[in-house]
N, C-alpha and C. Protein backbone atom coordinates (compact mmCIF):
# COMPACT_ATOMS: atom_id res chain seq x y z
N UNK A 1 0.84 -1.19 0.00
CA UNK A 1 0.00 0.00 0.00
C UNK A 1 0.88 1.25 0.00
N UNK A 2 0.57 2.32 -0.64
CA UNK A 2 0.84 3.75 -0.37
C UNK A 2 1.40 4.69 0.67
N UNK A 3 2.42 4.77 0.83
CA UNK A 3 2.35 5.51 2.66
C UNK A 3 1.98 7.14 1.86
N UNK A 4 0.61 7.73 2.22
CA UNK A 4 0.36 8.95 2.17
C UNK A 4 0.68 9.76 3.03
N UNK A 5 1.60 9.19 3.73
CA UNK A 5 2.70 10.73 4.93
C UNK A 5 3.62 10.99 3.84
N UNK A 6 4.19 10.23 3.09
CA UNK A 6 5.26 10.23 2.78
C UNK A 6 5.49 11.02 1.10
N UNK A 7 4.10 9.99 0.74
CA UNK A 7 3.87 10.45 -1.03
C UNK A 7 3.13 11.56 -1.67
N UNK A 8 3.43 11.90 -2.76
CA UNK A 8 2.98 13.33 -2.85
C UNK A 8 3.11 13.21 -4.79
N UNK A 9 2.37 13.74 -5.44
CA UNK A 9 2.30 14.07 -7.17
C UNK A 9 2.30 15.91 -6.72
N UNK A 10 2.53 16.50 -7.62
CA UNK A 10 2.83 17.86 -8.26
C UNK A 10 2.42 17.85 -9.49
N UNK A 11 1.96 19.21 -10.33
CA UNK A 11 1.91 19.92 -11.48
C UNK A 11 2.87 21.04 -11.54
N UNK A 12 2.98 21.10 -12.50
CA UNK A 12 3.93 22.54 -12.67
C UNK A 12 3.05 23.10 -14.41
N UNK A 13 2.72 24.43 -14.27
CA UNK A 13 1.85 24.27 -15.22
C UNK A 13 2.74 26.17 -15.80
N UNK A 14 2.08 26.69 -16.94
CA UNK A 14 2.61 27.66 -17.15
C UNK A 14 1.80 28.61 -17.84
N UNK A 15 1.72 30.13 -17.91
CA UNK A 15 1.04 30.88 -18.68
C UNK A 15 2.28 32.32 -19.35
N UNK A 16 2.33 32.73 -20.96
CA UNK A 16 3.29 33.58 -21.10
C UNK A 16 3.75 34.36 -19.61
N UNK A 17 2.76 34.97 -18.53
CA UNK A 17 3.18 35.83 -17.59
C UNK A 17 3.47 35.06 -16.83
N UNK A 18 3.34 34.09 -16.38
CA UNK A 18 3.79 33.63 -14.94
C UNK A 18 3.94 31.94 -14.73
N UNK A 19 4.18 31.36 -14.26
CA UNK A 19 4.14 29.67 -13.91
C UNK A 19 3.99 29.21 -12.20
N UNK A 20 3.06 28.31 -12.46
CA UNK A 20 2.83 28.11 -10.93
C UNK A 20 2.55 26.32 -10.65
N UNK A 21 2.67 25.63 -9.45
CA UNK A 21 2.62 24.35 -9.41
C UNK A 21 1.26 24.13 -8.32
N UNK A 22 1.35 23.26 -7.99
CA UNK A 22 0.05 22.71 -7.08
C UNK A 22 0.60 21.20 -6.53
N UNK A 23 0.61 21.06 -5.38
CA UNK A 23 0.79 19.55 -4.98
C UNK A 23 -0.22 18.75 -4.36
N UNK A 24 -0.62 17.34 -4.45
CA UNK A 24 -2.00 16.75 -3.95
C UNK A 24 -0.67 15.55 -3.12
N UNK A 25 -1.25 15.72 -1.46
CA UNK A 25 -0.80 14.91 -0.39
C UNK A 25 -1.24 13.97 0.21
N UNK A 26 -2.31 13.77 -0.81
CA UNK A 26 -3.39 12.62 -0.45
C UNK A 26 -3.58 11.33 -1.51
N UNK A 27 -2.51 11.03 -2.07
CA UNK A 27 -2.34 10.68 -3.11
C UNK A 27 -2.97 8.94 -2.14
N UNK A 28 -3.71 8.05 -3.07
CA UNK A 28 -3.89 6.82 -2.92
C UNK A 28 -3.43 5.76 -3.91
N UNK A 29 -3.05 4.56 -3.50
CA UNK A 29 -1.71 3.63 -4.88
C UNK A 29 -2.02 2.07 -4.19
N UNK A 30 -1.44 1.44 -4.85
CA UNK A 30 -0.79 -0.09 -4.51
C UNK A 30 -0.35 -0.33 -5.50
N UNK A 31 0.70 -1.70 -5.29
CA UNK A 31 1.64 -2.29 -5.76
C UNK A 31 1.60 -3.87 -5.81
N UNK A 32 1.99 -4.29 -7.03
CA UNK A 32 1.45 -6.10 -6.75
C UNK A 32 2.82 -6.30 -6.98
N UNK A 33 3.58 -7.29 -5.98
CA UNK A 33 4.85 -7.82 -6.25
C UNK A 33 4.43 -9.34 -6.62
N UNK A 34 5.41 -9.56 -7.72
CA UNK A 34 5.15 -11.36 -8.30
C UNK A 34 6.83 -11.63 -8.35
N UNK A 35 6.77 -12.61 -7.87
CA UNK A 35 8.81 -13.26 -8.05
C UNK A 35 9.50 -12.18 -8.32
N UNK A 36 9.16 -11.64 -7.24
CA UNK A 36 10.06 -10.08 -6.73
C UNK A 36 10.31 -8.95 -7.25
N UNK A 37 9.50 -8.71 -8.28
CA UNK A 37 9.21 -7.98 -9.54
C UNK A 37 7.78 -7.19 -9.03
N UNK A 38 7.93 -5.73 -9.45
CA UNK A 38 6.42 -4.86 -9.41
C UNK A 38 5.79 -5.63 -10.66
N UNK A 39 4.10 -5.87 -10.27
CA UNK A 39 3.60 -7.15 -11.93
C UNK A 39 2.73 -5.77 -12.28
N UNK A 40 1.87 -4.55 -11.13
CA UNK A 40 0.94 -3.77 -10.92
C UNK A 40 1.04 -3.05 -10.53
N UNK A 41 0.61 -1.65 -11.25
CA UNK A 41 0.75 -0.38 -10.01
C UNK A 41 -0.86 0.00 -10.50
N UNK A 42 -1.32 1.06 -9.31
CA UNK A 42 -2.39 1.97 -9.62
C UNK A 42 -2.14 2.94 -8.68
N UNK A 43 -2.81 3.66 -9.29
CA UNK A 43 -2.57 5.10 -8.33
C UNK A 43 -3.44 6.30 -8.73
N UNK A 44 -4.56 6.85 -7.41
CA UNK A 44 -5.65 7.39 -7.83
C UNK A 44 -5.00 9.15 -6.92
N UNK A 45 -5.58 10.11 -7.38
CA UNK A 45 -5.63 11.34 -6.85
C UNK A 45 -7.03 12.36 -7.18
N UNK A 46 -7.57 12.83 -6.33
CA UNK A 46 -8.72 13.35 -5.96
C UNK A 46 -8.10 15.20 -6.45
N UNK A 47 -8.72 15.45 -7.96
CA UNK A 47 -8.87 16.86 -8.07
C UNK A 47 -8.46 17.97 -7.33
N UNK A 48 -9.44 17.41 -6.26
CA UNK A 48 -9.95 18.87 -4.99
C UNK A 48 -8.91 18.82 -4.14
N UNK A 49 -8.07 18.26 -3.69
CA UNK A 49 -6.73 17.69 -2.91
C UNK A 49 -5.20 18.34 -3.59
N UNK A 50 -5.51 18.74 -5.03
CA UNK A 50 -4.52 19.06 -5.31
C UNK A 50 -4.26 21.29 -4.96
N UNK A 51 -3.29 21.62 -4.26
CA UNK A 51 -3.23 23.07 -3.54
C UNK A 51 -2.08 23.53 -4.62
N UNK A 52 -2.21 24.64 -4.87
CA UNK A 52 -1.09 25.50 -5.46
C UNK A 52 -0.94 26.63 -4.81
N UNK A 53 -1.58 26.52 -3.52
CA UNK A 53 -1.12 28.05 -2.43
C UNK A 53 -2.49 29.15 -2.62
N UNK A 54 -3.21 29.15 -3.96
CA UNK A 54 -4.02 30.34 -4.30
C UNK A 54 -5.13 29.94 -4.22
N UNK A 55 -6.10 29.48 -3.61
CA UNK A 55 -7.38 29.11 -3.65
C UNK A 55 -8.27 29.90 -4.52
N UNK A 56 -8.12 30.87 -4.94
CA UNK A 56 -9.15 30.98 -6.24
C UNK A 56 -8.53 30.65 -7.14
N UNK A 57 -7.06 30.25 -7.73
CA UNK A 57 -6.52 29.48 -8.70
C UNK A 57 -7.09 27.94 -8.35
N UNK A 58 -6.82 27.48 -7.43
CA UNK A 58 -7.96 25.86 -6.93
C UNK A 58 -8.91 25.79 -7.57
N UNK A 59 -9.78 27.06 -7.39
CA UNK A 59 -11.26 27.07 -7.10
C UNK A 59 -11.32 27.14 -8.71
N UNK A 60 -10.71 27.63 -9.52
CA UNK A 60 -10.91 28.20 -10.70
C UNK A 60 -10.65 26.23 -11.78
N UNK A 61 -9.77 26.04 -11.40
CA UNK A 61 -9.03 24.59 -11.59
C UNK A 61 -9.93 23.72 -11.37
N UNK A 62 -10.70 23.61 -10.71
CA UNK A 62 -11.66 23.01 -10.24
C UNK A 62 -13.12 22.84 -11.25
N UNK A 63 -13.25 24.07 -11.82
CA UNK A 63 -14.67 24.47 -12.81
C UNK A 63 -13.79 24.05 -14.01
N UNK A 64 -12.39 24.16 -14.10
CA UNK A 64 -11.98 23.93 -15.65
C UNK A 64 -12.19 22.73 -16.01
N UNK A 65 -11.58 22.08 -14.91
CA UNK A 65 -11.43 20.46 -14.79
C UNK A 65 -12.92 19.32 -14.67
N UNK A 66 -13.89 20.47 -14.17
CA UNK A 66 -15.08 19.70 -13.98
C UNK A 66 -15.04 18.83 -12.71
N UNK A 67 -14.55 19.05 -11.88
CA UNK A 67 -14.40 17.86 -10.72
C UNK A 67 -15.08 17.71 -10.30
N UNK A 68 -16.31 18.43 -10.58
CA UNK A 68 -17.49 17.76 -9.79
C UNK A 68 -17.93 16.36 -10.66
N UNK A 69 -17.74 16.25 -11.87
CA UNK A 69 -18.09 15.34 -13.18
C UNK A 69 -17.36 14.33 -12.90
N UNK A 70 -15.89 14.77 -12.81
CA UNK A 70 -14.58 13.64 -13.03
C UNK A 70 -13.63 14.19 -11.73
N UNK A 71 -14.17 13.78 -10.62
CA UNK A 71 -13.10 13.88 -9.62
C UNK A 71 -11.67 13.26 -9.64
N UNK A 72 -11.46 12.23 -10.44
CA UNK A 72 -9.93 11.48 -9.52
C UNK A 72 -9.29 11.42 -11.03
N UNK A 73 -7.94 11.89 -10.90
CA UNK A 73 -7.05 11.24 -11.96
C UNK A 73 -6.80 9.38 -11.32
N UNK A 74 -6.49 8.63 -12.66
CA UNK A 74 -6.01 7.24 -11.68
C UNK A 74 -5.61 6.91 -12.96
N UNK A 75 -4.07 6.55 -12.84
CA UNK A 75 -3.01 5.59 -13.68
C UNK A 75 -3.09 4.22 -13.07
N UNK A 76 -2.96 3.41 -13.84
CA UNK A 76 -3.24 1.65 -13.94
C UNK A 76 -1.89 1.47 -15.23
N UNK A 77 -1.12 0.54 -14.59
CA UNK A 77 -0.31 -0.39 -15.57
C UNK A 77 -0.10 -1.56 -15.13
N UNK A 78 -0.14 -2.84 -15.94
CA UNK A 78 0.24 -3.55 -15.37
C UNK A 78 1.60 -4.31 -16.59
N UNK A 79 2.03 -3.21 -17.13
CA UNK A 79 3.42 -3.31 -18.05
C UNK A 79 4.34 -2.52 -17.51
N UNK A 80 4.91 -3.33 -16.75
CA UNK A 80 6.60 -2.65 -15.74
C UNK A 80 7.79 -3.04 -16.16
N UNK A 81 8.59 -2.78 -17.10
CA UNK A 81 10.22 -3.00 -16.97
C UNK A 81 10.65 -2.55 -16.04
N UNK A 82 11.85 -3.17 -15.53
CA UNK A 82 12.60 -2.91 -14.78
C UNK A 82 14.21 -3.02 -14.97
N UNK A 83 14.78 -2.50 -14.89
CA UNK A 83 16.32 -2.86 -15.08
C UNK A 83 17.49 -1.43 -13.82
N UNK A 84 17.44 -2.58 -12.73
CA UNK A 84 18.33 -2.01 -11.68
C UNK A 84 17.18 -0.90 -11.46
N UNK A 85 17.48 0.09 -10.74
CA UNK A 85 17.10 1.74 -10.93
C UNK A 85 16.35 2.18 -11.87
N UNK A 86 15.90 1.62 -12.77
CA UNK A 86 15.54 2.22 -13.71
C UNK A 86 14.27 1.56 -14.65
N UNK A 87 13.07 2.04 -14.17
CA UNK A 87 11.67 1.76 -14.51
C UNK A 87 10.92 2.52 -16.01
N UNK A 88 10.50 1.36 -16.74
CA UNK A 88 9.20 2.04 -17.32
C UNK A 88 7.79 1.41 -16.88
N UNK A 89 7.51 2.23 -17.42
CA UNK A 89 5.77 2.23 -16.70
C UNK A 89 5.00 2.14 -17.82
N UNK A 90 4.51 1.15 -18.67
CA UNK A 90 3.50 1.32 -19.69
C UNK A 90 1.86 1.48 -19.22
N UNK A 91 1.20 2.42 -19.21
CA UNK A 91 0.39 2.15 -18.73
C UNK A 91 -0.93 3.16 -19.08
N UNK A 92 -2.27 3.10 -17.89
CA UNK A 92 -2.84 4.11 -18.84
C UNK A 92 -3.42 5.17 -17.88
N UNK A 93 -3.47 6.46 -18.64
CA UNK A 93 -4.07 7.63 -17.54
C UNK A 93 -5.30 8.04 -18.05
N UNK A 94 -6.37 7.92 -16.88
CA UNK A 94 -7.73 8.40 -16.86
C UNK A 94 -7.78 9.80 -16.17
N UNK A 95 -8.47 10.47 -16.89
CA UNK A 95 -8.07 12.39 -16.71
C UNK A 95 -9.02 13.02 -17.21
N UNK A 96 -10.27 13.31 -16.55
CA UNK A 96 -11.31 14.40 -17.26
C UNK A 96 -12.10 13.38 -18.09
N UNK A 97 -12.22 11.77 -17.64
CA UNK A 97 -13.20 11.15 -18.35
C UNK A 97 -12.67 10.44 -19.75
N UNK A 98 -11.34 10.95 -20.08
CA UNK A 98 -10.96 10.10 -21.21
C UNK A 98 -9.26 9.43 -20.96
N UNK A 99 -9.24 8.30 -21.27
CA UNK A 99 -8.39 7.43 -21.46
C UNK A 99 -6.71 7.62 -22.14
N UNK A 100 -5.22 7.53 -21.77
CA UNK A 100 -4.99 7.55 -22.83
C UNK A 100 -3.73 6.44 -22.22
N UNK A 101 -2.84 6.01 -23.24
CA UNK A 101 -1.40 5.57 -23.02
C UNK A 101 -0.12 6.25 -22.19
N UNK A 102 0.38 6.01 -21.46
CA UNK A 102 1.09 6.80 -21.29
C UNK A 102 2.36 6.59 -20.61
N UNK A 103 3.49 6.66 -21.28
CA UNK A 103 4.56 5.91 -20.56
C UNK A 103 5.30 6.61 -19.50
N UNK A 104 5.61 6.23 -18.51
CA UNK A 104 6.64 7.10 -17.31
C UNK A 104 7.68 5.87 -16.99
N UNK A 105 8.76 6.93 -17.13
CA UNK A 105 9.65 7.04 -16.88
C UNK A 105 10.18 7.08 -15.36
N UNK A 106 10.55 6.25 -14.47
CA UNK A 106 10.81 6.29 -12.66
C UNK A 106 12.13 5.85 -12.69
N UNK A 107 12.43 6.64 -11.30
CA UNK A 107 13.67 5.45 -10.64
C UNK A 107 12.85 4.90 -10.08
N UNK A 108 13.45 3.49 -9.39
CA UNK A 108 12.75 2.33 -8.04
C UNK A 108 13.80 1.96 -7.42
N UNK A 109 13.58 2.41 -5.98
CA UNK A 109 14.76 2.18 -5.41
C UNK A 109 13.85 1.52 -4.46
N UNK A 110 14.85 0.41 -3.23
CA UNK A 110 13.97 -0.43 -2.38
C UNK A 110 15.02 -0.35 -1.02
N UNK A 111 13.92 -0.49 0.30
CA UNK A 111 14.75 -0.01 1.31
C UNK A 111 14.50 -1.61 2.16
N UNK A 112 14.56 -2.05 3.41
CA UNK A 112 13.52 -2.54 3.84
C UNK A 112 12.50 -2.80 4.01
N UNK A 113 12.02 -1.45 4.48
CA UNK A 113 10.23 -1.31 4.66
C UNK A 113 9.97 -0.65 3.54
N UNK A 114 10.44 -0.33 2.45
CA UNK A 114 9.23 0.48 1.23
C UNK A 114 10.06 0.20 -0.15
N UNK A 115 9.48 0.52 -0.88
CA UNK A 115 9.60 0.66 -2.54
C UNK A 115 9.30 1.95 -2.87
N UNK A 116 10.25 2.74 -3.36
CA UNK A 116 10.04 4.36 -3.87
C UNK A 116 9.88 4.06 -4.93
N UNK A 117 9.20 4.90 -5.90
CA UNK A 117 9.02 5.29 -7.48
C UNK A 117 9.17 6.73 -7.32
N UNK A 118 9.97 6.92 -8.30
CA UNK A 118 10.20 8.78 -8.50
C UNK A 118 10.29 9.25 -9.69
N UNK A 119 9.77 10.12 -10.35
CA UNK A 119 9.63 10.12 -11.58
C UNK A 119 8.92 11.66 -12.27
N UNK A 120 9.05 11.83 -13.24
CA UNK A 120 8.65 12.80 -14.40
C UNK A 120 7.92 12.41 -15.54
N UNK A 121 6.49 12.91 -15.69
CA UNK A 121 6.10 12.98 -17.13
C UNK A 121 5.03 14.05 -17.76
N UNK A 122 4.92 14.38 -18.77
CA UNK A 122 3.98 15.42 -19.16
C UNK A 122 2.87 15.07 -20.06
N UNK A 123 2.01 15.80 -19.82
CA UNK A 123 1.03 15.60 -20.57
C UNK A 123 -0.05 16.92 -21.32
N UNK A 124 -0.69 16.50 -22.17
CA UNK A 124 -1.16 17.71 -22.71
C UNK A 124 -2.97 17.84 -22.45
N UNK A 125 -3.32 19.04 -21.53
CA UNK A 125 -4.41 18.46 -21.44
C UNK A 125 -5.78 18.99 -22.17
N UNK A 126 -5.11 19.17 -23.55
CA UNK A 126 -6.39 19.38 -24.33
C UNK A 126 -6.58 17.62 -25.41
N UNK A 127 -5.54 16.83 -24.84
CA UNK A 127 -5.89 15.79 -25.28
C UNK A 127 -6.82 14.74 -24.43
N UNK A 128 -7.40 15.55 -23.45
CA UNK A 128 -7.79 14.73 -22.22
C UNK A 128 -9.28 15.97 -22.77
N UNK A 129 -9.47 16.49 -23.40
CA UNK A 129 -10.82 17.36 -23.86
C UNK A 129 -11.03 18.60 -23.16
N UNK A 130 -9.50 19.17 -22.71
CA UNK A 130 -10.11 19.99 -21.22
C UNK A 130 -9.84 21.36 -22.59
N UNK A 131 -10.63 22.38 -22.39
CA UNK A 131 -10.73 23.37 -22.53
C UNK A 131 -9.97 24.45 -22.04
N UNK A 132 -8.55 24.97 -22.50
CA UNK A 132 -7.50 25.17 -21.81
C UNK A 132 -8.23 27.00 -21.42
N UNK A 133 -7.92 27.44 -20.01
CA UNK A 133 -8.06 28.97 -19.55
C UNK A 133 -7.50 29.65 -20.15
N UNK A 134 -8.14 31.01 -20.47
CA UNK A 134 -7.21 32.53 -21.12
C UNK A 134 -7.15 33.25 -19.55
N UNK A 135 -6.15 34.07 -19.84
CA UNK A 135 -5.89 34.70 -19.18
C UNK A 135 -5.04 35.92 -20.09
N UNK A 136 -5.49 37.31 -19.79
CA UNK A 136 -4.57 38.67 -21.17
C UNK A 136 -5.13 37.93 -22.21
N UNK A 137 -6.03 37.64 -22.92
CA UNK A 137 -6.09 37.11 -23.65
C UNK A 137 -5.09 35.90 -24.39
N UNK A 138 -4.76 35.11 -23.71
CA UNK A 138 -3.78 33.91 -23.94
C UNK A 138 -3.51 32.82 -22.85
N UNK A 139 -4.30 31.96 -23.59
CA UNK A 139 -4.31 30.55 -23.02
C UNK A 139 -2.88 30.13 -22.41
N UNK A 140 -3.35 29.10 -21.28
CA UNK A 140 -2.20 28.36 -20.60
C UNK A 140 -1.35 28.20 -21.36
N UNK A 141 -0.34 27.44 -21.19
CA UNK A 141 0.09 26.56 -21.92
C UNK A 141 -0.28 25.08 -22.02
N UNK A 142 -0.48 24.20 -23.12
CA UNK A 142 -1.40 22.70 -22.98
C UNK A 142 -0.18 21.80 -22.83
N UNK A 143 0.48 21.89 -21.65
CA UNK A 143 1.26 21.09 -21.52
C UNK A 143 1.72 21.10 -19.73
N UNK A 144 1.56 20.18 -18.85
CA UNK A 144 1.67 20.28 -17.91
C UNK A 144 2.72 19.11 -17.21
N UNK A 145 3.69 19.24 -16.45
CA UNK A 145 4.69 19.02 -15.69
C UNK A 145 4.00 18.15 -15.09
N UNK A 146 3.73 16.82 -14.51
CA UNK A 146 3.45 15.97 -13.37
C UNK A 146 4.70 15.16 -12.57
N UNK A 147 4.86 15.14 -11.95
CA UNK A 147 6.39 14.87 -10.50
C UNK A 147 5.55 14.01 -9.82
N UNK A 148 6.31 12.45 -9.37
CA UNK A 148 5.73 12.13 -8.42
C UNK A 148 6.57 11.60 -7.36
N UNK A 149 6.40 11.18 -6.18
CA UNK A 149 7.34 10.72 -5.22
C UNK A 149 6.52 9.52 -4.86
N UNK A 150 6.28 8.39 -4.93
CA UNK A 150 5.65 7.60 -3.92
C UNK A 150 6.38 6.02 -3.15
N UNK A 151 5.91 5.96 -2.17
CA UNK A 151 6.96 5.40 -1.05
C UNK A 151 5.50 4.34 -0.76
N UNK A 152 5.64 3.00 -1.40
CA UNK A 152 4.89 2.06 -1.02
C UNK A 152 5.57 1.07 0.11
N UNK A 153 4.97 0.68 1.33
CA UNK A 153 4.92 -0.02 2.29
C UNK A 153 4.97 -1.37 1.76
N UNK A 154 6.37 -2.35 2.19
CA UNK A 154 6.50 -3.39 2.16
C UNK A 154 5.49 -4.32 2.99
């Protein structure tokens, strides 16, 4: 299981004037180990959970995203390479109600008590149907930064 003290996803998102991130600390996951190998990951995050410090930027994020419609992002793979340190993740991300492929890229490092995944990937989210915000007249940028840290319990 997930240790949610520990694990945490980020955005880092951008507009010509300014760039700002948001982190969700409530992140929920598991892990299926088979002959000592990750066989499964999933990993769900709740919209409304994710903070970027500005609560009417939240609040605003919130109506873009529809979260009342489609509350939870949740990645599912159950296609894991592994080699030493160094993970892919074939798998798929559900985001605003539509489906897509999406590969990440992790380290996996293993302690005693946990299994870290750490990792970078981006995504674009007018391919997920979202209707990107203006702001000065000029949209976000459709491309957003996701970071994750998660520390699953042996």
């Amino acid at each position: 299981m997930l240790d949610q003290e520990k694990s945490k996803i980020s955005y880092d998102a951008k507009h010509f004037l300014h760039a700002w991130s948001g982190q969700n600390n409530s992140v929920k996951g598991v892990i299926i180990i088979e002959d000592d190998e990750i066989s499964n990951i999933a990993v769900a995050a709740e919209i409304a959970d994710f903070d970027s410090g500005n609560s009417n930027r939240d609040a605003h994020s919130l109506e873009v995203l529809e979260a009342l419609k489609f509350p939870m992002i949740k990645y599912y793979s159950d296609n894991i390479k592994r080699d030493d340190e160094v993970g892919i993740i074939n798998g798929k991300l559900e985001f605003h109600g539509e489906e897509k492929n999406i590969i990440v890229n992790s380290t996996i490092s293993e302690t005693d008590e946990e299994i870290i995944l750490k990792g970078t990937f981006q995504v674009k989210p007018t391919e997920f149907l979202i209707k990107l915000p203006s702001f000065m007249l000029a949209e976000i940028k459709d491309l957003l930064t996701i970071s994750f840290d998660l520390f699953f319990k042996k």
